[in-house]
Protein backbone atom coordinates (compact mmCIF):
# COMPACT_ATOMS: atom_id res chain seq x y z
CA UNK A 1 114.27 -135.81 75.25
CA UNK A 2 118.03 -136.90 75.21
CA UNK A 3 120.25 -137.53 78.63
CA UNK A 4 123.47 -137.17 78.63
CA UNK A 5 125.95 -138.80 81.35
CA UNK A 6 129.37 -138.03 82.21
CA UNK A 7 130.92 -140.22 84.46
CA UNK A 8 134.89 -140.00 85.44
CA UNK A 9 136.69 -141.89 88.30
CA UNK A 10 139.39 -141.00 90.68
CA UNK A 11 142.27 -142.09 93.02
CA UNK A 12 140.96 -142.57 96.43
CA UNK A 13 143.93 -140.27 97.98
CA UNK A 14 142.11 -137.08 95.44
CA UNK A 15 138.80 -137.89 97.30
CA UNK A 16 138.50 -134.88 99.10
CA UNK A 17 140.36 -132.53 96.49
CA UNK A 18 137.99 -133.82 93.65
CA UNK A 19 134.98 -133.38 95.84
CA UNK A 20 135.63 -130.03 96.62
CA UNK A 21 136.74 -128.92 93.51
CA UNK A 22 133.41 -130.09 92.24
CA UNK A 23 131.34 -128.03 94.55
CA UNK A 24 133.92 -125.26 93.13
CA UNK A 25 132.60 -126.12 89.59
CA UNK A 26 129.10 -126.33 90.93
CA UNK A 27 129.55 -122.42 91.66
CA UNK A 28 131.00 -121.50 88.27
CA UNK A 29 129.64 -124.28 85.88
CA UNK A 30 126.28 -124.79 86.51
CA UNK A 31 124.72 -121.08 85.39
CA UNK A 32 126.82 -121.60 82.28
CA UNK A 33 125.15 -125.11 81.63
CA UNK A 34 121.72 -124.17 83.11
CA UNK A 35 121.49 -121.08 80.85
CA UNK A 36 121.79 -123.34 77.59
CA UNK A 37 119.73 -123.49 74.91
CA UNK A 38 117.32 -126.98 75.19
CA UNK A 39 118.69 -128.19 78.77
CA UNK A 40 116.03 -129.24 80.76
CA UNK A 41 118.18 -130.33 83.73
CA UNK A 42 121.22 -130.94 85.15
CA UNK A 43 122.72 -132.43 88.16
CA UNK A 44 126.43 -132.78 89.37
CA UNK A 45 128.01 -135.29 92.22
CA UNK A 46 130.56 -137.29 93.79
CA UNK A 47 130.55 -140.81 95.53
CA UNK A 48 133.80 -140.50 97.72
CA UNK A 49 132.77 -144.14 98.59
CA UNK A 50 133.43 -145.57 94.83
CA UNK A 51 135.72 -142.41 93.30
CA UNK A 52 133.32 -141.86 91.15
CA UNK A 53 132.35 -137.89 89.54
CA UNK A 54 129.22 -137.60 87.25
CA UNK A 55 127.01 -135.05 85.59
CA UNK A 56 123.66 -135.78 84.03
CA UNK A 57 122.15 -133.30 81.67
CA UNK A 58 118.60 -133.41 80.25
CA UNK A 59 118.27 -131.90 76.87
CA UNK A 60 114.99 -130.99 74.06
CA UNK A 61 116.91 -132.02 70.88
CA UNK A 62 120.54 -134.66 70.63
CA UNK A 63 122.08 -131.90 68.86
CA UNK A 64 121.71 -129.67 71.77
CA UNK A 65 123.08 -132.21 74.36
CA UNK A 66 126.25 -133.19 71.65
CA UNK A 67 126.82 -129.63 72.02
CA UNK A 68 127.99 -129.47 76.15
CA UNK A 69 130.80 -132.02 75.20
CA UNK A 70 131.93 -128.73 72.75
CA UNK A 71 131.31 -126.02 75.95
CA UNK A 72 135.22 -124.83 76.88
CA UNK A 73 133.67 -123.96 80.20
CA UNK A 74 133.35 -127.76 80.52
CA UNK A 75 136.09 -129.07 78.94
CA UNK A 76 138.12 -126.72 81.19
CA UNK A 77 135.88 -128.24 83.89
CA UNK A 78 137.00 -131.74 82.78
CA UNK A 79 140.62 -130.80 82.71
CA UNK A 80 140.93 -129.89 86.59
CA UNK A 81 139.35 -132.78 87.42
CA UNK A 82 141.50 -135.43 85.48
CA UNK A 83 144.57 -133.35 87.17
């Protein structure tokens, strides 16, 4: 079993903006993710309180997890969220 974290950070005025457009992504993102080969889990958040985003995935093999940092759903994700 292999976990995969991905943690970002953002200005404290974005707060709001990030934390919706997460729930956004939440909508759109997760099905893609879920309906991967090898995830076993997944999980998405924000702490408004630190500026702080961060997935967790839960994957069968490493090659399977190295392959959501590939996805251009998420990278796309990513993206919007750096903006």
């Amino acid at each position: 079993m292999y976990v995969r974290c991905t943690l970002g950070r953002f200005a404290a005025e974005r707060g709001e903006a990030v934390a919706a457009r997460v729930a956004e992504l939440q909508d759109s993102l997760s099905p893609i993710v879920r309906a991967l080969p090898g995830l076993i889990d997944y999980y998405a958040g924000v702490d408004l309180a630190e500026r702080r985003v961060m997935s967790v995935s839960i994957w069968a093999t490493l090659e399977q997890a190295d392959a959501l940092a590939t996805l251009p759903e998420g990278i796309a994700a990513r993206e919007a969220l750096a903006g």
